[in-house]
Protein backbone atom coordinates (compact mmCIF):
# COMPACT_ATOMS: atom_id res chain seq x y z
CA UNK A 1 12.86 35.92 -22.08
CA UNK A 2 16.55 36.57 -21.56
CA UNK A 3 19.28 35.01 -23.38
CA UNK A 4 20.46 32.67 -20.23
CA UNK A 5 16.59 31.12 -20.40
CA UNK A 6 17.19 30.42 -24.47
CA UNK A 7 20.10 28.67 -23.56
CA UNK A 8 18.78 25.87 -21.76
CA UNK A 9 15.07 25.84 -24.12
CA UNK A 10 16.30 22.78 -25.54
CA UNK A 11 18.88 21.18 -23.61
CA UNK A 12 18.23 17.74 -21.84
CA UNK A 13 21.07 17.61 -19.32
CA UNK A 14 20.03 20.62 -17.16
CA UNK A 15 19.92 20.11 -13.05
CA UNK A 16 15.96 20.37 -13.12
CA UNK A 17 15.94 17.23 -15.86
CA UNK A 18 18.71 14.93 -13.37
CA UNK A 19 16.49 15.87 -10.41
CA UNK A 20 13.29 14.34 -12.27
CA UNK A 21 15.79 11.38 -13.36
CA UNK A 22 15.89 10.76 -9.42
CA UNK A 23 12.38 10.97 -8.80
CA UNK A 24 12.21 8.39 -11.42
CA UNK A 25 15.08 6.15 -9.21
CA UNK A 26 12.70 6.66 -6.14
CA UNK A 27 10.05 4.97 -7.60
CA UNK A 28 11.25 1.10 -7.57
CA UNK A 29 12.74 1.97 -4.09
CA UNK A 30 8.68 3.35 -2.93
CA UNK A 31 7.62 -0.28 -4.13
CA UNK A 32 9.90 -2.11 -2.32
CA UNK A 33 9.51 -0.22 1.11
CA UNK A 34 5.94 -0.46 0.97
CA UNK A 35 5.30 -3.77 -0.70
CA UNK A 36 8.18 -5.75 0.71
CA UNK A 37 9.43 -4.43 3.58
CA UNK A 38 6.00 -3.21 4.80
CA UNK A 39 8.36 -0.14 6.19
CA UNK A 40 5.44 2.64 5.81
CA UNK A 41 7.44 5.23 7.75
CA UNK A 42 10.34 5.51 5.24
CA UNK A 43 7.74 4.96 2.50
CA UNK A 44 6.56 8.37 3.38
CA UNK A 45 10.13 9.47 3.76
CA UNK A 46 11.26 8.41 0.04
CA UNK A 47 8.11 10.42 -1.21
CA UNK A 48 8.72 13.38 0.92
CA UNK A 49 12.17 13.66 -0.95
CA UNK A 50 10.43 12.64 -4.24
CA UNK A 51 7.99 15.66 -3.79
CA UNK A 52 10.90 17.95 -1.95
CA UNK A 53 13.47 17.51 -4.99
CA UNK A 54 9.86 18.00 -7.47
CA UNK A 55 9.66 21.64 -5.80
CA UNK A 56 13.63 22.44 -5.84
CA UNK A 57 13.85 21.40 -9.50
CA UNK A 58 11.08 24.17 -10.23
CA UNK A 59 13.05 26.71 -8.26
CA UNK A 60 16.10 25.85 -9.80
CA UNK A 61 14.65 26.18 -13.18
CA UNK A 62 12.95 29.53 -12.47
CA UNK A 63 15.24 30.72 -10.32
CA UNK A 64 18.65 29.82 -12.44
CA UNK A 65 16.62 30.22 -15.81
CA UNK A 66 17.04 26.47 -16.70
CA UNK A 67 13.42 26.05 -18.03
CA UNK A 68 13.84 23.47 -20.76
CA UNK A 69 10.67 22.10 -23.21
CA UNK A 70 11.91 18.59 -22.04
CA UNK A 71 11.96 19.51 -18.45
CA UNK A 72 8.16 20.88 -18.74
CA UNK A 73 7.16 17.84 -20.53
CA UNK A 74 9.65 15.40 -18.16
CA UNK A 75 8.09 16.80 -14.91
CA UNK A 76 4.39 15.85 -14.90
CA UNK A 77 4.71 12.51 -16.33
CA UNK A 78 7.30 11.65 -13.40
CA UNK A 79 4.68 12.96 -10.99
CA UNK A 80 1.95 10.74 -12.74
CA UNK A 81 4.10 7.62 -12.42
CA UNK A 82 5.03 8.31 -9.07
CA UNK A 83 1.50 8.39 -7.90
CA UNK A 84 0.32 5.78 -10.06
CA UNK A 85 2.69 3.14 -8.99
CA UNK A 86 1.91 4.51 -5.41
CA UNK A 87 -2.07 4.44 -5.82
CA UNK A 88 -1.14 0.32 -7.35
CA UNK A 89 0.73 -0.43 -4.12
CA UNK A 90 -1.80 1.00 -2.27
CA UNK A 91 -4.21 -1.37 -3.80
CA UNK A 92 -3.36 -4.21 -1.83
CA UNK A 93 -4.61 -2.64 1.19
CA UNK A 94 -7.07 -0.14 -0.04
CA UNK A 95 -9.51 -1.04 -2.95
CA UNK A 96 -11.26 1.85 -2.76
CA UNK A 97 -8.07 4.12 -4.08
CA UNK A 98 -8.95 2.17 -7.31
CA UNK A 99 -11.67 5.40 -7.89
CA UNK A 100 -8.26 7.30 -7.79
CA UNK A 101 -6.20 5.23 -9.97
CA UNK A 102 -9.03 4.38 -12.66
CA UNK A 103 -9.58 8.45 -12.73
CA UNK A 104 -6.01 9.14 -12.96
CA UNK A 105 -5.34 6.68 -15.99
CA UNK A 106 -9.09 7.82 -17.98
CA UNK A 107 -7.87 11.75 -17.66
CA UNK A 108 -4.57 10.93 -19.31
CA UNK A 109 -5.84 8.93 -21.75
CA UNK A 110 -8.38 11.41 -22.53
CA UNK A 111 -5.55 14.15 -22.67
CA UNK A 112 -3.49 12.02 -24.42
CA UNK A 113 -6.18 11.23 -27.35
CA UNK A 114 -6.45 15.63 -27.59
CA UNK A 115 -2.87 15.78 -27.48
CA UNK A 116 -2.30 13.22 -29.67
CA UNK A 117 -5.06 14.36 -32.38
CA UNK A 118 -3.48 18.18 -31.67
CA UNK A 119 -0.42 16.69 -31.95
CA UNK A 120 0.85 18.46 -35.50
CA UNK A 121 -1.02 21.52 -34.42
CA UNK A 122 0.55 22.13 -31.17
CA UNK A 123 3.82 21.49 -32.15
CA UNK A 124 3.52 23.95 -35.04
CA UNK A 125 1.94 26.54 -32.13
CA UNK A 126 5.15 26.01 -30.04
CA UNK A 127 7.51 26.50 -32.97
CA UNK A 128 5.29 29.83 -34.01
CA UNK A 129 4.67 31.08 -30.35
CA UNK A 130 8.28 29.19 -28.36
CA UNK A 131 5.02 29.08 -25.91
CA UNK A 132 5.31 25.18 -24.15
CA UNK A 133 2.62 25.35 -21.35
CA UNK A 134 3.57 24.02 -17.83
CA UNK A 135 1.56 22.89 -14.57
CA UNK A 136 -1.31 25.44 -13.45
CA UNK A 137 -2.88 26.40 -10.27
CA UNK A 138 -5.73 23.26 -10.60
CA UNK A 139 -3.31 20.60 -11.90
CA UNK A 140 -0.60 21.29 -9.07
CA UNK A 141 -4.06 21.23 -6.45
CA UNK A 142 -5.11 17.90 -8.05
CA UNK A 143 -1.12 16.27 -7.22
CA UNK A 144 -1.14 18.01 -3.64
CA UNK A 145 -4.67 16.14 -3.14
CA UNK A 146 -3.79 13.11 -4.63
CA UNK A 147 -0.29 13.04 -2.20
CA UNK A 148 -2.16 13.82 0.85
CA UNK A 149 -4.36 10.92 0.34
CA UNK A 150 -1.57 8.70 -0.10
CA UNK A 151 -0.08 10.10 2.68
CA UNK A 152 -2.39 9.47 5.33
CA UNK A 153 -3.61 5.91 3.77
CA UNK A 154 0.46 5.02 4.18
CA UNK A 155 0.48 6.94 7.90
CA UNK A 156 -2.96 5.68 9.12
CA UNK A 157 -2.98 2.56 7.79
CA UNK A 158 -6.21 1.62 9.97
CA UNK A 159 -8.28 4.85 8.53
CA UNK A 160 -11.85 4.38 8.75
CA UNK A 161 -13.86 3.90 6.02
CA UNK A 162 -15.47 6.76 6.15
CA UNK A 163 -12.24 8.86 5.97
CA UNK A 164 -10.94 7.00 3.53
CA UNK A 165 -13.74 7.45 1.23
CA UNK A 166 -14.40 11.24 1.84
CA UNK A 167 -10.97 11.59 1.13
CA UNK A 168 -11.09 9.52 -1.93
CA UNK A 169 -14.19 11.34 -3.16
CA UNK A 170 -12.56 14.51 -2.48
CA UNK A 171 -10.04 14.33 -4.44
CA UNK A 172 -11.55 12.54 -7.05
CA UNK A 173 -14.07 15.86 -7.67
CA UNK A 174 -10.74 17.64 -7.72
CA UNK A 175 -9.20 15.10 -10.00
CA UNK A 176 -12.40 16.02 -12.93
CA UNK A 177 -12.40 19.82 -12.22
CA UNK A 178 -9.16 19.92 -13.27
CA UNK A 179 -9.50 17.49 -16.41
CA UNK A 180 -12.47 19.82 -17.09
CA UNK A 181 -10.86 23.28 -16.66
CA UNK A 182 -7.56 22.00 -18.70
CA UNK A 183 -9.94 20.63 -21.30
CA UNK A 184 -11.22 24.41 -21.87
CA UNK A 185 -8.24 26.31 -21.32
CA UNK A 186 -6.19 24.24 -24.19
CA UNK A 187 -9.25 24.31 -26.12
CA UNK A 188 -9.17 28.11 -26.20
CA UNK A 189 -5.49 28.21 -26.33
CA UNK A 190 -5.36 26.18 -29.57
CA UNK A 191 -8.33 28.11 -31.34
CA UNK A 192 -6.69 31.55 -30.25
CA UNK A 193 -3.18 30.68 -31.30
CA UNK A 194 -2.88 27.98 -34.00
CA UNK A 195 -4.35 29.18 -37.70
CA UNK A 196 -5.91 26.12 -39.95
């Protein structure tokens, strides 16, 4: 780690961190395009630049060495609440993505009760280790699934049934392998790095 990427481990205005403030400014505008003005076109516009500025605030912060612990920590819970509200619009029109939502909210609370009970631990891991752990390759297929099926519901809004649930399913299988594999990865992490 160079001295550039040390700079910017604990600073909160950073380029990545104003990028995941506007995601955060996209979400009220989602609601009302999909809710109020029944406008599904731009509503799949506004989250196309949600999820485009979500991949050019990684690059930046790779690419420019602007990784901050608040940025890592900043960017998953603004992709959460971006598909959560989304999945609660969707609602209205598609019970079914209720599977989605109720699995969404049960794996963070789940992960929230581990991180919350490994709360002292971790924290004294990241101060030992400077080791804050980011997306991996499951959780950032779990988002991309969870998108797409928001995506088409918005697009299609007459899907079949049947799509709509395979797609549901689909992604809700996705949604638990990932719980599942995160589960045992942190699991090892913690025993591996963290002394009682």
């Amino acid at each position: 780690m160079n001295n550039k990427e040390n700079s910017y481990k604990g600073k909160i205005i950073t380029i990545p961190n104003l990028l995941s403030l506007f995601r955060i400014l996209l979400i009220p505008i989602i609601v009302w395009l999909y809710c109020v003005e029944k406008k599904y076109e731009l509503t799949i516009l506004v989250l196309l630049i949600s999820g485009a500025s979500d991949i050019i605030d990684g690059f930046i912060a790779r690419r420019f060495n602007m990784i901050s612990d608040i940025g890592k920590a900043l960017d998953p819970i603004v992709d959460k609440l971006t598909q959560g509200v989304t999945l609660i619009c969707l609602l209205i029109d598609f019970p079914r993505l209720a599977i989605l939502l109720f699995g969404l909210l049960i794996k963070e609370f789940l992960l929230g009760i581990k991180e919350f009970l490994l709360g002292i631990k971790e924290l004294y891991s990241i101060k030992k280790t400077g080791v804050v752990h980011g997306a991996n390759w499951h959780g950032k297929l779990t988002t991309c699934m969870i998108y797409a099926t928001l995506f088409v519901h918005i697009w299609w809004h007459d899907i079949s049934e049947v799509v709509s649930f395979g797609l549901v399913a689909i992604t809700f299988v996705i949604m638990c392998m990932s719980f599942a594999m995160y589960y045992v990865q942190k699991k090892k992490y913690m025993k591996e790095n963290i002394e009682y």
